[in-house]
PDB file of N, CA and C in Angstrom:
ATOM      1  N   UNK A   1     -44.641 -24.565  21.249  1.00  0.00           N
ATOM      2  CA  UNK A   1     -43.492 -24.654  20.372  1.00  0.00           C
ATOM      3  C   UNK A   1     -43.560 -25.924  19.522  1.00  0.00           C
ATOM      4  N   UNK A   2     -44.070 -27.093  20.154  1.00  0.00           N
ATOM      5  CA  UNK A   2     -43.973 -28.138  19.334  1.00  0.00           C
ATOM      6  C   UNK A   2     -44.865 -28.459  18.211  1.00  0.00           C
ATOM      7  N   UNK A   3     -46.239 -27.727  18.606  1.00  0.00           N
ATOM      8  CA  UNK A   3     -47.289 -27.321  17.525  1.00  0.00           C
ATOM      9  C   UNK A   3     -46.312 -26.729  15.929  1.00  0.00           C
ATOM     10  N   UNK A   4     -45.433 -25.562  16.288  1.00  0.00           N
ATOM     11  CA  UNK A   4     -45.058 -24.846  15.634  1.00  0.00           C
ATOM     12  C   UNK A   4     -44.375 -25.399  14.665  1.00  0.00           C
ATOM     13  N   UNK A   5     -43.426 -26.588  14.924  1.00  0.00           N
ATOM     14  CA  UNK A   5     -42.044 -27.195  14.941  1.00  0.00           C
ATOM     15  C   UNK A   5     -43.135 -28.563  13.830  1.00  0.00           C
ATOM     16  N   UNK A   6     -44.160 -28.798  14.247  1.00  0.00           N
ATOM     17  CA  UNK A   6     -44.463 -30.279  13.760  1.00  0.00           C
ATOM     18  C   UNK A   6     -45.865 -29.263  12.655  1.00  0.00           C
ATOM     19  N   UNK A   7     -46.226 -28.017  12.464  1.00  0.00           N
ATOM     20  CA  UNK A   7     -47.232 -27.109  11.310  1.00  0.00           C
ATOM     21  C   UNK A   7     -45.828 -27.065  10.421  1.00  0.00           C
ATOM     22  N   UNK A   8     -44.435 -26.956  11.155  1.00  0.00           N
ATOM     23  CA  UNK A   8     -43.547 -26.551   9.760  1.00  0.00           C
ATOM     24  C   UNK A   8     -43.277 -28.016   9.070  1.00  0.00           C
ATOM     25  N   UNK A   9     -42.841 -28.621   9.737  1.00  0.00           N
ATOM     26  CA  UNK A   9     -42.312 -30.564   9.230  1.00  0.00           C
ATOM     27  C   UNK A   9     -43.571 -30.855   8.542  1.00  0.00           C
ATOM     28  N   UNK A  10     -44.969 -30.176   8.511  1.00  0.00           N
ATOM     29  CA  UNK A  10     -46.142 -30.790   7.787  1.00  0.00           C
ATOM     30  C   UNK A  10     -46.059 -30.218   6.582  1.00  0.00           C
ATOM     31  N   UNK A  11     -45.908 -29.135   6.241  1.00  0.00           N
ATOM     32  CA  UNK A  11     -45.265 -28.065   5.309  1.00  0.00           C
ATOM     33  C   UNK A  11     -44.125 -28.840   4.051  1.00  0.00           C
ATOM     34  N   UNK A  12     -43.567 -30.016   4.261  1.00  0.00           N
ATOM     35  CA  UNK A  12     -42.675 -30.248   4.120  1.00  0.00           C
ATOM     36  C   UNK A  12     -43.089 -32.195   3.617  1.00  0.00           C
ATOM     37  N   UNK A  13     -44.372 -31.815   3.067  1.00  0.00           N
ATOM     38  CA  UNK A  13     -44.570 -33.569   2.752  1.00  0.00           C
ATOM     39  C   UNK A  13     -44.159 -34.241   1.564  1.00  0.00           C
ATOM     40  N   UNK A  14     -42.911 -33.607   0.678  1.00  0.00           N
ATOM     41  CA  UNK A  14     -42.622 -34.120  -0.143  1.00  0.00           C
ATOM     42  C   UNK A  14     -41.435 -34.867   0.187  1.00  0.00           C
ATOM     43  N   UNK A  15     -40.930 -34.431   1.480  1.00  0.00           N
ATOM     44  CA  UNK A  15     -39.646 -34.969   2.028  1.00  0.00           C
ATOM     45  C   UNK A  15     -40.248 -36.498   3.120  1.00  0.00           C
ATOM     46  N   UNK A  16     -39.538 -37.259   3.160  1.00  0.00           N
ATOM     47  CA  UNK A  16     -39.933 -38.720   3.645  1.00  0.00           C
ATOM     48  C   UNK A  16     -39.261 -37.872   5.460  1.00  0.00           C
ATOM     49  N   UNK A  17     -40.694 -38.786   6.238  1.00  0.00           N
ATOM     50  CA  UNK A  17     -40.401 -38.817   7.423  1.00  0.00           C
ATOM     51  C   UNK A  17     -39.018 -38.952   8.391  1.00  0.00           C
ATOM     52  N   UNK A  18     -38.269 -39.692   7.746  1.00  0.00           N
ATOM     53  CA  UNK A  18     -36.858 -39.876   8.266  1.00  0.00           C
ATOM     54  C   UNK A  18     -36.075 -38.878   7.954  1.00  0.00           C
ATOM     55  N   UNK A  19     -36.096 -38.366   6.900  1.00  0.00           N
ATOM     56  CA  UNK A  19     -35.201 -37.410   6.137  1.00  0.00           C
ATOM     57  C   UNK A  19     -35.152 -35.934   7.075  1.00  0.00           C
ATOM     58  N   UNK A  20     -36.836 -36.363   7.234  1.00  0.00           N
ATOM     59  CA  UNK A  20     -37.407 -34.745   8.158  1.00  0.00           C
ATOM     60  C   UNK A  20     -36.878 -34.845   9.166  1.00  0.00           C
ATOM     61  N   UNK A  21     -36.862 -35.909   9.839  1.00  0.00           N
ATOM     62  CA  UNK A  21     -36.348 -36.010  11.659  1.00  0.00           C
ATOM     63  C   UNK A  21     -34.556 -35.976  11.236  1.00  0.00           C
ATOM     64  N   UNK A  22     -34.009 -35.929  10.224  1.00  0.00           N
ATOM     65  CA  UNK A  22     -32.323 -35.974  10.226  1.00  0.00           C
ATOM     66  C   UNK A  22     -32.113 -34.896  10.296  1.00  0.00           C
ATOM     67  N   UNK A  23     -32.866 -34.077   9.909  1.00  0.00           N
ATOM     68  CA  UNK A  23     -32.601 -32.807   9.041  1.00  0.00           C
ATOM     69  C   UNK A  23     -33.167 -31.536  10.570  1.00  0.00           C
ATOM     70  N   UNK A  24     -34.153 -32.231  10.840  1.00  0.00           N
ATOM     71  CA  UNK A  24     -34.522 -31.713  12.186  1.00  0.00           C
ATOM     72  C   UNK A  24     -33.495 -31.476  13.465  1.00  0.00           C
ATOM     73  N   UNK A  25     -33.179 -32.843  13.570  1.00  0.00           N
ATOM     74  CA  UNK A  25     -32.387 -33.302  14.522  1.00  0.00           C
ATOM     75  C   UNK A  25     -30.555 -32.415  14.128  1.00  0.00           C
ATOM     76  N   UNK A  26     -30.080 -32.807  12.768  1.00  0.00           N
ATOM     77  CA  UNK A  26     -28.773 -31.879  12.980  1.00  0.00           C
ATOM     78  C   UNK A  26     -29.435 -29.624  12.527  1.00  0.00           C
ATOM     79  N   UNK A  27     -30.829 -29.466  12.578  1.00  0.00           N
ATOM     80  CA  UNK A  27     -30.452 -28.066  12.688  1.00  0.00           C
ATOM     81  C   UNK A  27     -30.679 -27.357  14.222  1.00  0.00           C
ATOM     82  N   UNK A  28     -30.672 -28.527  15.086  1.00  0.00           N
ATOM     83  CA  UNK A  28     -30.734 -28.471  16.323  1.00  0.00           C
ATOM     84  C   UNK A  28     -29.441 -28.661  17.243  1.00  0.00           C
ATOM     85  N   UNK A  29     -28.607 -29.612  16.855  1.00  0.00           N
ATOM     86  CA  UNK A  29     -27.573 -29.813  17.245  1.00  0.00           C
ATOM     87  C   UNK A  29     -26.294 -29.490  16.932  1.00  0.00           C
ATOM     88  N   UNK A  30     -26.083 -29.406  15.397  1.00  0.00           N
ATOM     89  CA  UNK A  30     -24.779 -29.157  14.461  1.00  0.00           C
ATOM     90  C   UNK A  30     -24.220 -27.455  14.971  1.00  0.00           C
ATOM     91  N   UNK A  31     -23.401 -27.641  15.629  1.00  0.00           N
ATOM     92  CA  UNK A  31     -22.519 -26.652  15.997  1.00  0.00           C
ATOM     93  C   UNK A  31     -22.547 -25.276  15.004  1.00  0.00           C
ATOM     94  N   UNK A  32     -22.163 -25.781  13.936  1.00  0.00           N
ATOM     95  CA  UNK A  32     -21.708 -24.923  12.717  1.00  0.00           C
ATOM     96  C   UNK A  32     -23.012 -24.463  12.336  1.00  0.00           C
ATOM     97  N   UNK A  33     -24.081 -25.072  12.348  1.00  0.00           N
ATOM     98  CA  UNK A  33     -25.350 -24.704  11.641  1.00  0.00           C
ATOM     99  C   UNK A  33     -25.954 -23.397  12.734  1.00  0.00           C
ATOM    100  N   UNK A  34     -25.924 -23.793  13.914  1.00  0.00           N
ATOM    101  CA  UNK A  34     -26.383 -22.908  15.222  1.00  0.00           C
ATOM    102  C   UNK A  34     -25.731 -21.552  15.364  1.00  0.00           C
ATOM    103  N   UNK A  35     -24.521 -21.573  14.865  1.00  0.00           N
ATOM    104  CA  UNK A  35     -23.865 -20.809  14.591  1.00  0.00           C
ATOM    105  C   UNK A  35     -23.916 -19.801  13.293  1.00  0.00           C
ATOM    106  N   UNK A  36     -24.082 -20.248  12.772  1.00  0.00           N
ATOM    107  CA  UNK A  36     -24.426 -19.533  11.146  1.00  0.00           C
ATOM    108  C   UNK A  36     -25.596 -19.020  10.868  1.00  0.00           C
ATOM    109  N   UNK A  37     -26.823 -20.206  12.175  1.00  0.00           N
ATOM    110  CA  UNK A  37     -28.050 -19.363  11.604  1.00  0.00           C
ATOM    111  C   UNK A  37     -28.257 -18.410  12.805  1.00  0.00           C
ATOM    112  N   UNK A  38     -27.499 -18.301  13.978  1.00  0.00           N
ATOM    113  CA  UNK A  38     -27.834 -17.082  14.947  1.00  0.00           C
ATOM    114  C   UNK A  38     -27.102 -16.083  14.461  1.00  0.00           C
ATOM    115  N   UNK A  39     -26.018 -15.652  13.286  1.00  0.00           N
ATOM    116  CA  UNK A  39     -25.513 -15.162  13.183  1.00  0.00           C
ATOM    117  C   UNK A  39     -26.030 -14.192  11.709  1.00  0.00           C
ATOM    118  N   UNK A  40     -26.833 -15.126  10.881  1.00  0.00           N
ATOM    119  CA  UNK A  40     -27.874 -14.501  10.149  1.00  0.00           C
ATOM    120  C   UNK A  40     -28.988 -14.207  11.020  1.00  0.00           C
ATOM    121  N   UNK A  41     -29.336 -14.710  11.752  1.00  0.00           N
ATOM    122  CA  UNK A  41     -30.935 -14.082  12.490  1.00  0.00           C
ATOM    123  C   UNK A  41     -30.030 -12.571  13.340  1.00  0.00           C
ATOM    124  N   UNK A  42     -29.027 -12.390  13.527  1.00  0.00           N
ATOM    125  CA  UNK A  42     -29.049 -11.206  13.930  1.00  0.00           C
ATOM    126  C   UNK A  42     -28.382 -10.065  12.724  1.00  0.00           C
ATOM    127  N   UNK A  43     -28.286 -10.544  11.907  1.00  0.00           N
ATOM    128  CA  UNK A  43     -28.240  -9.306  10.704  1.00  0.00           C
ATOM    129  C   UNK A  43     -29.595  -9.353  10.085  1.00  0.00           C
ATOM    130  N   UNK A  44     -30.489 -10.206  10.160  1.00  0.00           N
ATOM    131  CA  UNK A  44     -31.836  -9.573   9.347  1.00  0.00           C
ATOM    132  C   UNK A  44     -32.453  -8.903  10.407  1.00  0.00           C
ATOM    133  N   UNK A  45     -32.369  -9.325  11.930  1.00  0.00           N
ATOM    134  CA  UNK A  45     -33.128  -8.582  12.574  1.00  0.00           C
ATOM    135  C   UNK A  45     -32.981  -7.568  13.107  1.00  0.00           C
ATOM    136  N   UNK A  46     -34.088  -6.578  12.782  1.00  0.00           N
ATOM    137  CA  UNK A  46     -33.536  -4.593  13.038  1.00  0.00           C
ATOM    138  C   UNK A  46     -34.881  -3.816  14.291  1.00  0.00           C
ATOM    139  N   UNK A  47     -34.177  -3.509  14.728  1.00  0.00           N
ATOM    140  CA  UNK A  47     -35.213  -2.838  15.752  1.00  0.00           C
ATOM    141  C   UNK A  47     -36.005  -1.571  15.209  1.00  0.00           C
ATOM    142  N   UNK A  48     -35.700  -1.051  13.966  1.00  0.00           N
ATOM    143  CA  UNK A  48     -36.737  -0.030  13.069  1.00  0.00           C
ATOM    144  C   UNK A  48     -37.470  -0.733  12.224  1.00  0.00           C
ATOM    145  N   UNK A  49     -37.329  -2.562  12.327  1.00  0.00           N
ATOM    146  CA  UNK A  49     -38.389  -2.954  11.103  1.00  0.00           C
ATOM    147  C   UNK A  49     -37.477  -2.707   9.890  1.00  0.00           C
ATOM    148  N   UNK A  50     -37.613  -4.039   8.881  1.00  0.00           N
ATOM    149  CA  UNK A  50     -37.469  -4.327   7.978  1.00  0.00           C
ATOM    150  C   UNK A  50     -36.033  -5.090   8.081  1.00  0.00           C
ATOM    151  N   UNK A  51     -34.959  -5.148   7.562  1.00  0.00           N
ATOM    152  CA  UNK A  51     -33.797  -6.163   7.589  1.00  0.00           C
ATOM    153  C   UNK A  51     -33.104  -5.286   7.622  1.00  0.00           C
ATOM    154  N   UNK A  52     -31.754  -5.313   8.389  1.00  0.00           N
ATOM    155  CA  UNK A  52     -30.021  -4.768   8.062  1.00  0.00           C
ATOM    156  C   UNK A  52     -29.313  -4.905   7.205  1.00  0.00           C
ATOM    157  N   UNK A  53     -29.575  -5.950   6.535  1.00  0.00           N
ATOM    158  CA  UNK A  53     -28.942  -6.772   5.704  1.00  0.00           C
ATOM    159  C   UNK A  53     -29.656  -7.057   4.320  1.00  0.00           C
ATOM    160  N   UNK A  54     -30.057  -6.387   3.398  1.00  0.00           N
ATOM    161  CA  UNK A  54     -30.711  -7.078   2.167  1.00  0.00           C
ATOM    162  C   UNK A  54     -29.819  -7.426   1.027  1.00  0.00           C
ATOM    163  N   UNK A  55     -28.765  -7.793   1.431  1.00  0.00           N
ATOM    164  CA  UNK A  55     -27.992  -8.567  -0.086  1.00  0.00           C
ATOM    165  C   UNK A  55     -27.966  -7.691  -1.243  1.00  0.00           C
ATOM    166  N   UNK A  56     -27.309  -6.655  -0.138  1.00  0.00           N
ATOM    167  CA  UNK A  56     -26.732  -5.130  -1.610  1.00  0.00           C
ATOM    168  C   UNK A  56     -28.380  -4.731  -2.685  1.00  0.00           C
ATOM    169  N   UNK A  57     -29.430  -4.727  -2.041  1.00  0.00           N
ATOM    170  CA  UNK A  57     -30.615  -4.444  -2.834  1.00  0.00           C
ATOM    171  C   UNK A  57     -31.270  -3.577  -2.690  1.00  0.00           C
ATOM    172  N   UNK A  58     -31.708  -2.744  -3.006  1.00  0.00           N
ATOM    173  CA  UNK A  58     -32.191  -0.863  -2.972  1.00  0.00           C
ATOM    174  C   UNK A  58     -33.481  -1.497  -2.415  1.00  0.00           C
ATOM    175  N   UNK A  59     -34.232  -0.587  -1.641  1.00  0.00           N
ATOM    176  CA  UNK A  59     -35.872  -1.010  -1.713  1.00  0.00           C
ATOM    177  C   UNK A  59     -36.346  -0.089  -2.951  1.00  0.00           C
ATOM    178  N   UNK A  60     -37.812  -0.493  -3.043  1.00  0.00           N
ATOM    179  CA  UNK A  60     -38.449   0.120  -4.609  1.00  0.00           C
ATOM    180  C   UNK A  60     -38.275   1.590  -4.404  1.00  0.00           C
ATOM    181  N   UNK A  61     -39.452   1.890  -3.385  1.00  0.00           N
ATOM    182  CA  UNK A  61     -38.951   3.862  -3.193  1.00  0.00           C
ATOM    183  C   UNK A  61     -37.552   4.196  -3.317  1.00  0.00           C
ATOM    184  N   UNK A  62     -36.402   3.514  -3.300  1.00  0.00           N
ATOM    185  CA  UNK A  62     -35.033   4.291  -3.097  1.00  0.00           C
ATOM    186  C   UNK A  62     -34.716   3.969  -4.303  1.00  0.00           C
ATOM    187  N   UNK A  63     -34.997   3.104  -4.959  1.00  0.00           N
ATOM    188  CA  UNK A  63     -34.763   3.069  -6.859  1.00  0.00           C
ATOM    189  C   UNK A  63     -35.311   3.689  -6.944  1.00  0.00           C
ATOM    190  N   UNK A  64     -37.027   4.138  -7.067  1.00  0.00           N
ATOM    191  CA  UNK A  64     -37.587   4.870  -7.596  1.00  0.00           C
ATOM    192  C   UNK A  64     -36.918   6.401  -7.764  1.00  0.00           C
ATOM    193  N   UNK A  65     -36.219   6.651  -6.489  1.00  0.00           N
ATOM    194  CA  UNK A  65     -35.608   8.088  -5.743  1.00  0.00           C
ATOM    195  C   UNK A  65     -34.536   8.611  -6.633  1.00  0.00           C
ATOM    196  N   UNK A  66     -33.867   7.434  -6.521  1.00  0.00           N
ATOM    197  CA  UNK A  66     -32.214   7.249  -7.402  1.00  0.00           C
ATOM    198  C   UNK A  66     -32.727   7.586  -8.864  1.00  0.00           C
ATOM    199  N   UNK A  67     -33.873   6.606  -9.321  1.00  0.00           N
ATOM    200  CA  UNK A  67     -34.060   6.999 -11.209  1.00  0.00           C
ATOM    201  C   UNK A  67     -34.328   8.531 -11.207  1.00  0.00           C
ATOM    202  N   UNK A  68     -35.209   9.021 -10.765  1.00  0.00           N
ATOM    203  CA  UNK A  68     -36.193   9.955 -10.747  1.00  0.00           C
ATOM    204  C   UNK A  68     -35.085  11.860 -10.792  1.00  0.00           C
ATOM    205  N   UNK A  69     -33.750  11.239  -9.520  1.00  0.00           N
ATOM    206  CA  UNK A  69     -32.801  12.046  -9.567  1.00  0.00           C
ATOM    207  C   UNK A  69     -32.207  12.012 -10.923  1.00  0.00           C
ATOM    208  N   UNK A  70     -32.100  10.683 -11.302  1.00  0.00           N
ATOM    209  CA  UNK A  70     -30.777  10.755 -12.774  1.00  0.00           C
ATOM    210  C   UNK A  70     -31.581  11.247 -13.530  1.00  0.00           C
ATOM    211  N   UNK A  71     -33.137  10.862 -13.702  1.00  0.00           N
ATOM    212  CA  UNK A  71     -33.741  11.888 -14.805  1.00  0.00           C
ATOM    213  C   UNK A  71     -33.923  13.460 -14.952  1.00  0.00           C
ATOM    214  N   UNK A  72     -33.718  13.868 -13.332  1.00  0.00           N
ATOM    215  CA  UNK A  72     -34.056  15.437 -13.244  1.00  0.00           C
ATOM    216  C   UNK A  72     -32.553  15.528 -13.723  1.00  0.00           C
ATOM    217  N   UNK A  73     -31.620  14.886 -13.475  1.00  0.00           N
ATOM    218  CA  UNK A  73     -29.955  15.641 -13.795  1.00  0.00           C
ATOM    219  C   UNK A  73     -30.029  15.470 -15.088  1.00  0.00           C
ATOM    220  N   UNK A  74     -30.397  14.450 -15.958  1.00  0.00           N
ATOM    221  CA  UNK A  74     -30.102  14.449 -17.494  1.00  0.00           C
ATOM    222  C   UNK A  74     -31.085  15.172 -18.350  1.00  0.00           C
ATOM    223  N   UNK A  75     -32.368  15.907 -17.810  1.00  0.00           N
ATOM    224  CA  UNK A  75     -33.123  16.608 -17.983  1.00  0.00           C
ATOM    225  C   UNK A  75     -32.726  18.271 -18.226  1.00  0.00           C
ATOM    226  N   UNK A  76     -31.933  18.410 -17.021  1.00  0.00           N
ATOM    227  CA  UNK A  76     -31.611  19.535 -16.852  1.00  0.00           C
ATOM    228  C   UNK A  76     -29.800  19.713 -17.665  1.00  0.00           C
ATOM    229  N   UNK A  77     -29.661  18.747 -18.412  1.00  0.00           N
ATOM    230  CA  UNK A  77     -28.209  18.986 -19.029  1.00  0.00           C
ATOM    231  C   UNK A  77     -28.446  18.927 -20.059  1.00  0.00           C
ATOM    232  N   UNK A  78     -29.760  17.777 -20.386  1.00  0.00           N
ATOM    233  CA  UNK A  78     -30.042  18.281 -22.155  1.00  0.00           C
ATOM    234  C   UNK A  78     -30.390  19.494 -22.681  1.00  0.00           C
ATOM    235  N   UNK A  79     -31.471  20.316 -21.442  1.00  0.00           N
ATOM    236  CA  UNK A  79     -31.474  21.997 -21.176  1.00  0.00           C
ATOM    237  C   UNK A  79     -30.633  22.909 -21.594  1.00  0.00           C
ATOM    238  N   UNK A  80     -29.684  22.680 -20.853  1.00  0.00           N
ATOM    239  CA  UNK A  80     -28.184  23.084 -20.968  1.00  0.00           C
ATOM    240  C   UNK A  80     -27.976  23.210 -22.048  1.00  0.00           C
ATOM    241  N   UNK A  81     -27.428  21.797 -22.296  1.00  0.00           N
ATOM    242  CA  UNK A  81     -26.662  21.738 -23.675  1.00  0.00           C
ATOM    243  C   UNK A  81     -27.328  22.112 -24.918  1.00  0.00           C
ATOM    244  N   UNK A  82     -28.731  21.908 -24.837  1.00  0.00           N
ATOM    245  CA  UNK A  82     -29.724  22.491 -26.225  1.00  0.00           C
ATOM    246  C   UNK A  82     -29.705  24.457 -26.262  1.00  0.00           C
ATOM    247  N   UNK A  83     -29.508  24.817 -24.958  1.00  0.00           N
ATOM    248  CA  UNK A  83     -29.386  26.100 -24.907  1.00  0.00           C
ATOM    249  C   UNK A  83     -28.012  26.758 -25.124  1.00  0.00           C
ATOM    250  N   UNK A  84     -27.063  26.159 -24.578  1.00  0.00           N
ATOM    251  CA  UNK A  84     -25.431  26.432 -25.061  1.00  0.00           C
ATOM    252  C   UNK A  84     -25.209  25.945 -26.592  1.00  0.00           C
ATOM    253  N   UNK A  85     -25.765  25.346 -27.043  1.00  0.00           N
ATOM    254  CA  UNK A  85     -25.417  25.287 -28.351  1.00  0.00           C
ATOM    255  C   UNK A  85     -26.347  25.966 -29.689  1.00  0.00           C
ATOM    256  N   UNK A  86     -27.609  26.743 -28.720  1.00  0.00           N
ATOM    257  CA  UNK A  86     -28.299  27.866 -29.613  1.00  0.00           C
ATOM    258  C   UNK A  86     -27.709  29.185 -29.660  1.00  0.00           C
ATOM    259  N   UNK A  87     -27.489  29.162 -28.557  1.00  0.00           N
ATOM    260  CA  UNK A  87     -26.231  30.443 -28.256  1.00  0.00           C
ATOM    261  C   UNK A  87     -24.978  30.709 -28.660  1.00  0.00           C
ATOM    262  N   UNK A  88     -24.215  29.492 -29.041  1.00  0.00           N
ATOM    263  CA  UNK A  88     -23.135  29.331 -29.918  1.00  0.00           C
ATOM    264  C   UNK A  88     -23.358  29.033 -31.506  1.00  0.00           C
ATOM    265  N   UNK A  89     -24.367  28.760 -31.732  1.00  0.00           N
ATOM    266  CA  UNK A  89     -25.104  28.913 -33.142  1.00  0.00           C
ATOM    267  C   UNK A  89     -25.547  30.476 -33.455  1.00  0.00           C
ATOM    268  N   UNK A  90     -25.619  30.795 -32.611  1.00  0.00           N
ATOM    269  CA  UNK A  90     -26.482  33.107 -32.665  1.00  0.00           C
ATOM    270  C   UNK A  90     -24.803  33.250 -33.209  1.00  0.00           C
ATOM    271  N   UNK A  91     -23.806  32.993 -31.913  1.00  0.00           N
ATOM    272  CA  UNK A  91     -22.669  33.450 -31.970  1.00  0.00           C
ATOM    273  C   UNK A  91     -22.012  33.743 -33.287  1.00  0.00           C
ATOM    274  N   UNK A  92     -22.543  32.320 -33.885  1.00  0.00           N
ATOM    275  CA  UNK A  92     -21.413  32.186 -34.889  1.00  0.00           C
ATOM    276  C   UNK A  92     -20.134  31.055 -34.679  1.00  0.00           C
ATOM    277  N   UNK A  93     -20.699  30.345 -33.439  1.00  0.00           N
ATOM    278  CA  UNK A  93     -19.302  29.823 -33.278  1.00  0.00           C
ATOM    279  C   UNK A  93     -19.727  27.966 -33.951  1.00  0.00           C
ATOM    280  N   UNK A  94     -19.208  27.882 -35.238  1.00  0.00           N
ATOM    281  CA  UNK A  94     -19.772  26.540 -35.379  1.00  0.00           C
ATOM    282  C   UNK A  94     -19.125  25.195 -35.391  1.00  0.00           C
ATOM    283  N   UNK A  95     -18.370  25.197 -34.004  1.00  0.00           N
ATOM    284  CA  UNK A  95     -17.575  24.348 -33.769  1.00  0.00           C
ATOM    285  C   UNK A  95     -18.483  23.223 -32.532  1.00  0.00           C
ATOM    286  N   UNK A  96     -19.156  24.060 -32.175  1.00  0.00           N
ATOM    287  CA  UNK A  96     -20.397  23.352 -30.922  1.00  0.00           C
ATOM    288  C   UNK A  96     -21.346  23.031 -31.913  1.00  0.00           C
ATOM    289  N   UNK A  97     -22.205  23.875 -32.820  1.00  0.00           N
ATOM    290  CA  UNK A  97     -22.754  23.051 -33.973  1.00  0.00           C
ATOM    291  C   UNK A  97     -22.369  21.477 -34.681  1.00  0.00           C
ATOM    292  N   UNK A  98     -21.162  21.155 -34.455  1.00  0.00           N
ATOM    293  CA  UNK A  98     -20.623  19.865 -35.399  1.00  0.00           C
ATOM    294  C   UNK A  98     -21.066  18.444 -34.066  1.00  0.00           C
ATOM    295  N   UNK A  99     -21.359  19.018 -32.725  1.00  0.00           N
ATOM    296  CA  UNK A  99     -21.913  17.906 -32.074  1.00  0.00           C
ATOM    297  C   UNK A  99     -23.077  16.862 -32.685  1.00  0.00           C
ATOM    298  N   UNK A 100     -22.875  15.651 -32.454  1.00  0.00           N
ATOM    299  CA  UNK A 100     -23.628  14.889 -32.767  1.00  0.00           C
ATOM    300  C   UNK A 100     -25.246  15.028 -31.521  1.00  0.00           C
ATOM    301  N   UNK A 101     -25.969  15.992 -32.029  1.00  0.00           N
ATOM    302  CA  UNK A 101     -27.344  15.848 -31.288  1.00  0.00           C
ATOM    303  C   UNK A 101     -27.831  14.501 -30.494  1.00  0.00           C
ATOM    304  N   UNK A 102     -27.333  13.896 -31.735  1.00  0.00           N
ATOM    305  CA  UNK A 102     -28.707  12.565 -30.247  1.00  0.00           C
ATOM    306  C   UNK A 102     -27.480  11.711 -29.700  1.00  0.00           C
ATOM    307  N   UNK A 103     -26.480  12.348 -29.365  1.00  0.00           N
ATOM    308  CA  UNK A 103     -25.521  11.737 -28.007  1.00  0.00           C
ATOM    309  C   UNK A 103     -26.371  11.366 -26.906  1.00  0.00           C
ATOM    310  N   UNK A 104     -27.084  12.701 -26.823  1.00  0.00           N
ATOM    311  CA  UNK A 104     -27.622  13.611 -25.560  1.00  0.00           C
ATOM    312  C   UNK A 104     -29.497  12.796 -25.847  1.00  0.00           C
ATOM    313  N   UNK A 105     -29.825  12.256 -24.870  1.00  0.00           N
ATOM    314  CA  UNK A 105     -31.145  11.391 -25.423  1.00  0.00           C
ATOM    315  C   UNK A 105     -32.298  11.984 -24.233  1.00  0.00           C
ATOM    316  N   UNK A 106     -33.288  12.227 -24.259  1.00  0.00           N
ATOM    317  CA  UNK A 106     -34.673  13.072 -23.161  1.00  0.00           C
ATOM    318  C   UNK A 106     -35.244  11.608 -22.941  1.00  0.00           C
TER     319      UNK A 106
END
């Protein structure tokens, strides 16, 4: 452990020796700090791997998932709407004609 404790404080040589042992010394002792950081170490840590907790942030595959859906839905409404308004153009009805086309964007 102390290997571990004195590879991280080496990590750390822009900070002056004293500063390191203050800083050492209250995240060891300070009540409030022991408290706050066992209380984050048990929301990042998950027994399926990866964090509980990511600060409201999608992972990439589940953005990817989410875009990929809004494109098949706005895909399939420009469909729609390019086909309901050829059909109301056959009709005769040219009140769906007066839409502004590029509302609707592919």
């Amino acid at each position: 452990m102390k290997d571990v404790r004195d590879s991280e404080l080496e990590r750390l040589k822009w900070l002056s020796e004293t500063l390191k042992r203050q800083l050492l010394h209250r995240f060891t002792t300070d009540p409030d700090f022991l408290k706050r950081s066992t209380v984050n170490t048990v929301n990042w840590d998950s027994s399926k791997g990866g964090c509980l907790h990511t600060r409201g942030s999608a992972t990439i595959p589940k953005t990817l998932a989410r875009m990929k859906r809004a494109n098949d839905l706005l895909t399939e409404f420009s469909a729609n709407f390019e086909q309901a308004t050829q059909q109301a153009q056959k009709e005769g009805d040219e009140s769906i004609g007066t839409v502004d086309s590029n509302i609707v964007q592919r």
